[in-house]
Protein backbone atom coordinates (compact mmCIF):
# COMPACT_ATOMS: atom_id res chain seq x y z
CA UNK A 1 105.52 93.30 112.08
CA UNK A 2 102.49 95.28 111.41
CA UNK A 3 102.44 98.48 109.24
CA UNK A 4 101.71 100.28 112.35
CA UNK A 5 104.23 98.98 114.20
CA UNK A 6 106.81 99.17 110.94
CA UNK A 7 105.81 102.97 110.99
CA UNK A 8 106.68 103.77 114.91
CA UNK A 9 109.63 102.17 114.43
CA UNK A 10 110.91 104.17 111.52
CA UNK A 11 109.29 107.40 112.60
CA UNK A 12 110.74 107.34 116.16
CA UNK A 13 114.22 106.01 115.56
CA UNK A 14 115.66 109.05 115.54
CA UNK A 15 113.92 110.01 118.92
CA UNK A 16 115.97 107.31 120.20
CA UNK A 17 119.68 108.08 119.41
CA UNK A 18 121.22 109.27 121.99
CA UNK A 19 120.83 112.67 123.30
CA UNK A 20 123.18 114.55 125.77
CA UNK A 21 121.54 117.28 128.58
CA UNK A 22 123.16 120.63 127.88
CA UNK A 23 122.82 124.26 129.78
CA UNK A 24 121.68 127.02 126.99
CA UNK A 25 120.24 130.30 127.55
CA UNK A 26 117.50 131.02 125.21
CA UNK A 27 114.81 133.89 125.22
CA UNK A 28 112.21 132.20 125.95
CA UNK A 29 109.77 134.59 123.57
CA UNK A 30 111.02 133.10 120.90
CA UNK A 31 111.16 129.30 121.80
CA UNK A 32 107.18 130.17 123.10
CA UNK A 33 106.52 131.70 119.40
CA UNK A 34 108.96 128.58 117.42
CA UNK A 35 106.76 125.85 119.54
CA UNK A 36 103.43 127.49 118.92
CA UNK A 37 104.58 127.62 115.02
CA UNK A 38 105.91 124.21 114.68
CA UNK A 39 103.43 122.36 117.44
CA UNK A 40 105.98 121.03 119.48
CA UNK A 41 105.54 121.19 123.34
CA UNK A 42 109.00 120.90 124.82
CA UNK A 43 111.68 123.32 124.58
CA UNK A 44 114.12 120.15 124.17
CA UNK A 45 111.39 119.81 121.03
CA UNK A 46 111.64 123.41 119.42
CA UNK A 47 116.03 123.64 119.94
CA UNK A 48 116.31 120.24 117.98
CA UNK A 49 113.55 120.90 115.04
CA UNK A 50 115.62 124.27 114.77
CA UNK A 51 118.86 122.25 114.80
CA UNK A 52 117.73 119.85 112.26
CA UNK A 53 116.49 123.09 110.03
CA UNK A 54 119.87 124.85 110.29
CA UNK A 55 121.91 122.04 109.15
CA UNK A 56 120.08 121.07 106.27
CA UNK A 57 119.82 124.83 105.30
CA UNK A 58 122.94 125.17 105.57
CA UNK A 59 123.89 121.27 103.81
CA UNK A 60 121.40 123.07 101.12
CA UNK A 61 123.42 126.26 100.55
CA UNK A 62 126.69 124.63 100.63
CA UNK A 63 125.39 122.45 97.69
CA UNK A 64 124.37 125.43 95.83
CA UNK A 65 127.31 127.01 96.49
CA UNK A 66 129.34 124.09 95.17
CA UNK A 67 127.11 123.39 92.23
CA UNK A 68 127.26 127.08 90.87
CA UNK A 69 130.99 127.82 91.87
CA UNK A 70 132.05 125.89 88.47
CA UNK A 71 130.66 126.56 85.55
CA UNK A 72 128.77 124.23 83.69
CA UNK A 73 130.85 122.39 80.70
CA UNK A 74 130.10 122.05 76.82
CA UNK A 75 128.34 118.54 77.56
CA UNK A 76 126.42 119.77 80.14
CA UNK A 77 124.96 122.94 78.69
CA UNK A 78 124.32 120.38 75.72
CA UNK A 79 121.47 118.41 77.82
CA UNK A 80 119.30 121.86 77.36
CA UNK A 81 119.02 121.43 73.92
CA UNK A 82 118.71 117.85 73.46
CA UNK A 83 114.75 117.02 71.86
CA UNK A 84 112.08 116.22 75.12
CA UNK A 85 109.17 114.35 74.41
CA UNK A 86 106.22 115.06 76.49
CA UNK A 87 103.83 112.59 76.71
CA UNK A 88 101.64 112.08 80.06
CA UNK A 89 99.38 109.08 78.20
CA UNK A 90 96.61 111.29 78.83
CA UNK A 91 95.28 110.81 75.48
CA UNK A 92 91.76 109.72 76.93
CA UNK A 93 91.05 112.36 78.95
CA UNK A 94 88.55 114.81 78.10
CA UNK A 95 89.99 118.13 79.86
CA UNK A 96 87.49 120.25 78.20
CA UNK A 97 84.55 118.45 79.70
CA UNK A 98 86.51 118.55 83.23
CA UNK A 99 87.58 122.01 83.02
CA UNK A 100 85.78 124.07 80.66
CA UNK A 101 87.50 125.26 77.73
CA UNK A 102 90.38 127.23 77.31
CA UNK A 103 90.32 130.52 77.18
């Protein structure tokens, strides 16, 4: 399988599951605006990128919701204070001569 090919077929899969016709009234003003904003064509385009948005907004918020509706516990507010060592290996570059020097 080419790359190209490999691509396509990961890309598009989800083009492909199966999709059911469905009668919604919309104003059209703002499907016209969402399409020219997100460069989709099709209204069928614009309902299911905003579909796909809303959920994983709203997966997002649920998360947060959950994550920050217990508070944290001794071992993990320990974590913060643990020693970090930062290191990028950039020993050998010169970021003076790259970027000027501080100021």
């Amino acid at each position: 399988m080419t790359p190209e090919l490999a691509w396509h077929c990961m890309s598009g899969s989800i083009n492909r599951m199966a999709r059911d016709k469905a009668t919604i009234t919309l104003d059209r003003s703002k499907v016209a605006k969402a399409a020219s904003l997100i460069g989709e064509r099709t209204m069928s385009d614009v309902v299911d990128v905003a579909l796909d948005r809303l959920i994983h907004a709203e997966e997002l918020r649920r998360d947060i919701a959950a994550y920050t509706s217990v508070p944290l516990g001794a071992d993990e507010l320990a974590v913060a204070d643990l020693a970090v060592e930062f290191d990028l290996a950039d020993a050998h570059v010169d970021y003076e001569a790259l970027y000027g020097a501080a100021e």
